[in-house]
C-alpha atoms as a PDB file:
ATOM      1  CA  UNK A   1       0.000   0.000   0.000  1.00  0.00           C
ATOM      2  CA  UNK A   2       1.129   3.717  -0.595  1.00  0.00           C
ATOM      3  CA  UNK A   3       1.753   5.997   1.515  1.00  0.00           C
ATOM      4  CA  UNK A   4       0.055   8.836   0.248  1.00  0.00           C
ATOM      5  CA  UNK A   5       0.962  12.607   1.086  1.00  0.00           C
ATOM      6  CA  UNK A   6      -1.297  15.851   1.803  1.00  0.00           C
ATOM      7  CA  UNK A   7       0.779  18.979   1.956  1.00  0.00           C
ATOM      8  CA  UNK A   8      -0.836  22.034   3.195  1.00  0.00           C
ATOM      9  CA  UNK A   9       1.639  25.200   2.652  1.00  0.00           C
ATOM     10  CA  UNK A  10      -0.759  27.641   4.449  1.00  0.00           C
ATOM     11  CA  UNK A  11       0.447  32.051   5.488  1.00  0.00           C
ATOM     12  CA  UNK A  12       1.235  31.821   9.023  1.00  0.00           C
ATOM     13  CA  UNK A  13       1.399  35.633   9.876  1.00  0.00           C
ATOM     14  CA  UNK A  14      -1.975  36.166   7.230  1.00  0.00           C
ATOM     15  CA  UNK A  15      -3.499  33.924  10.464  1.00  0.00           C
ATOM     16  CA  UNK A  16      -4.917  31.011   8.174  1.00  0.00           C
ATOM     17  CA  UNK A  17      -4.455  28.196  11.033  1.00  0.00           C
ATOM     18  CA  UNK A  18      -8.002  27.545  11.683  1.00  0.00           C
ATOM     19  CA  UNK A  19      -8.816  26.768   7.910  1.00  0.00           C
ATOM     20  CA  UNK A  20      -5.384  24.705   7.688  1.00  0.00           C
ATOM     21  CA  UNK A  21      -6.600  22.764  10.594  1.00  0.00           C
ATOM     22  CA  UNK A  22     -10.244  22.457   9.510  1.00  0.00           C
ATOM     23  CA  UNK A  23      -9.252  20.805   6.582  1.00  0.00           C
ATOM     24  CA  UNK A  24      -6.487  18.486   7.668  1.00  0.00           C
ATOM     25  CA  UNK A  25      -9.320  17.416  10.318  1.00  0.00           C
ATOM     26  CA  UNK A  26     -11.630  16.910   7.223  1.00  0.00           C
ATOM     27  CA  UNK A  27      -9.087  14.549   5.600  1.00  0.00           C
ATOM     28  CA  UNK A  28      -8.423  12.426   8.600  1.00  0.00           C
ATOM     29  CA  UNK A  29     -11.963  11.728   9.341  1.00  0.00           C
ATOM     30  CA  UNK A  30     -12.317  11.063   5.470  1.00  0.00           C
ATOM     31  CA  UNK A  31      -9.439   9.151   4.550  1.00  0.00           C
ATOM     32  CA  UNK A  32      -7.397   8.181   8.466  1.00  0.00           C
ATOM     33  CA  UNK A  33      -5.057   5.500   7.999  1.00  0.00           C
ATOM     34  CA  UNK A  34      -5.197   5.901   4.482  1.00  0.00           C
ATOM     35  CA  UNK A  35      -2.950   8.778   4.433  1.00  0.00           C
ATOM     36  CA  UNK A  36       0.948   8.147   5.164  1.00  0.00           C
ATOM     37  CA  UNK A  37       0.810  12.155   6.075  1.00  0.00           C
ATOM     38  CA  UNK A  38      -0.527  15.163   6.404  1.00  0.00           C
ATOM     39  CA  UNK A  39       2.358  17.834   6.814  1.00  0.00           C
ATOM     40  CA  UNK A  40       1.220  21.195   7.621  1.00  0.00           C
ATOM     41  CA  UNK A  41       3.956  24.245   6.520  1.00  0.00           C
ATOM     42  CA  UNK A  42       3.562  27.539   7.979  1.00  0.00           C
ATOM     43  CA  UNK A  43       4.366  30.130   5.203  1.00  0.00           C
ATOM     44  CA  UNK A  44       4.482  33.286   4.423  1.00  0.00           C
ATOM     45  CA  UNK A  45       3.027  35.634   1.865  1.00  0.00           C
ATOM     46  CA  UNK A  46      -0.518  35.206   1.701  1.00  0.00           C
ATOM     47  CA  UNK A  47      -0.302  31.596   0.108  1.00  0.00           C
ATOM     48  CA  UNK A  48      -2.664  28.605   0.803  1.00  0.00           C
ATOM     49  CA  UNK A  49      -1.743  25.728  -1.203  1.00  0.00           C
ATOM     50  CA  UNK A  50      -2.638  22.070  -1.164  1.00  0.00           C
ATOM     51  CA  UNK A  51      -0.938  19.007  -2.856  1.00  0.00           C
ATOM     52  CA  UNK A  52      -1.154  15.411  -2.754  1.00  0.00           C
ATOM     53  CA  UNK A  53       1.844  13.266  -3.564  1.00  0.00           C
ATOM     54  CA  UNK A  54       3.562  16.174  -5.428  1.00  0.00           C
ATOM     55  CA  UNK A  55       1.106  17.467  -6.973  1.00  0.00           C
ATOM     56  CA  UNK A  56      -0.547  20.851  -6.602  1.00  0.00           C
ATOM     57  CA  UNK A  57      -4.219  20.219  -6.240  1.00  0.00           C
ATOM     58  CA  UNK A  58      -5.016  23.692  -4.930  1.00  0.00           C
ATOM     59  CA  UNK A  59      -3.250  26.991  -5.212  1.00  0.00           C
ATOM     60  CA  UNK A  60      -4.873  30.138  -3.276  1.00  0.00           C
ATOM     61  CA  UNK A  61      -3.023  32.637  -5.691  1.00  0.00           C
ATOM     62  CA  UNK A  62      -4.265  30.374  -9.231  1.00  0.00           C
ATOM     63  CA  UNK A  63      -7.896  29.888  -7.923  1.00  0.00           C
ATOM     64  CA  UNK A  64      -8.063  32.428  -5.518  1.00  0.00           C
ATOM     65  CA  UNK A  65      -9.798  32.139  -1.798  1.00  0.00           C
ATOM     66  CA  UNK A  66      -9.474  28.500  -0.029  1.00  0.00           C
ATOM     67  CA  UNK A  67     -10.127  24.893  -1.599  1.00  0.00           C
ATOM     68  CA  UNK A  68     -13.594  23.369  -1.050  1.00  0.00           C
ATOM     69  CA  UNK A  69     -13.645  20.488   1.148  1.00  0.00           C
ATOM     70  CA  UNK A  70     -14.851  18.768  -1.176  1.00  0.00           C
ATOM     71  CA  UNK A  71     -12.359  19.631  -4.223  1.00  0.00           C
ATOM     72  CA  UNK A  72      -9.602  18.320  -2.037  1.00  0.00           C
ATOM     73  CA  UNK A  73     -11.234  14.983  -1.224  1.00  0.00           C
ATOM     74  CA  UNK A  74     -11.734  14.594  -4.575  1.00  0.00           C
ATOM     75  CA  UNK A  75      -8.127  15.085  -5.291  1.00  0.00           C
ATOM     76  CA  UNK A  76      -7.056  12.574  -2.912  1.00  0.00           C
ATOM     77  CA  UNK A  77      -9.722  10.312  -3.492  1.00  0.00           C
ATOM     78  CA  UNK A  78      -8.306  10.093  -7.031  1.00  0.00           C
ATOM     79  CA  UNK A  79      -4.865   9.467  -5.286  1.00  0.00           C
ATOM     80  CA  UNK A  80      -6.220   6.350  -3.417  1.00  0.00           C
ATOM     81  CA  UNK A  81      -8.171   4.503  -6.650  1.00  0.00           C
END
């Protein structure tokens, strides 16, 4: 099995922890052992960006505002299959 890996890069000083958090909680309830990680990176510079095994999945400065719950899932989801 593969150990598949959620990165969330989210702006530390911008104050985004409770949305980081939110959604790492949303992915361990969904997914739990499932996931090898979930690394949360306290940035800089406005950014809030997801990936999932390299790959950007979200990107607050290409679609603007934060991921759906949802949109991520998906993402990962796709991962898993």
């Amino acid at each position: 099995m593969t150990a598949h890996k959620v990165k969330i890069t989210y702006c530390a000083e911008c104050g985004y922890e409770p949305q980081t958090l939110d959604l790492a909680k949303a992915l361990m309830l969904e997914f739990g052992a499932r996931l090898g990680s979930i690394e949360l990176i306290p940035w800089e510079g406005g950014t809030f960006d997801v990936s999932v095994d390299g790959e950007l999945v979200h990107s607050m400065n290409r679609e603007g505002g934060f991921p759906e719950h949802d949109a991520v899932k998906r993402a990962v989801r796709a991962r898993l299959s």
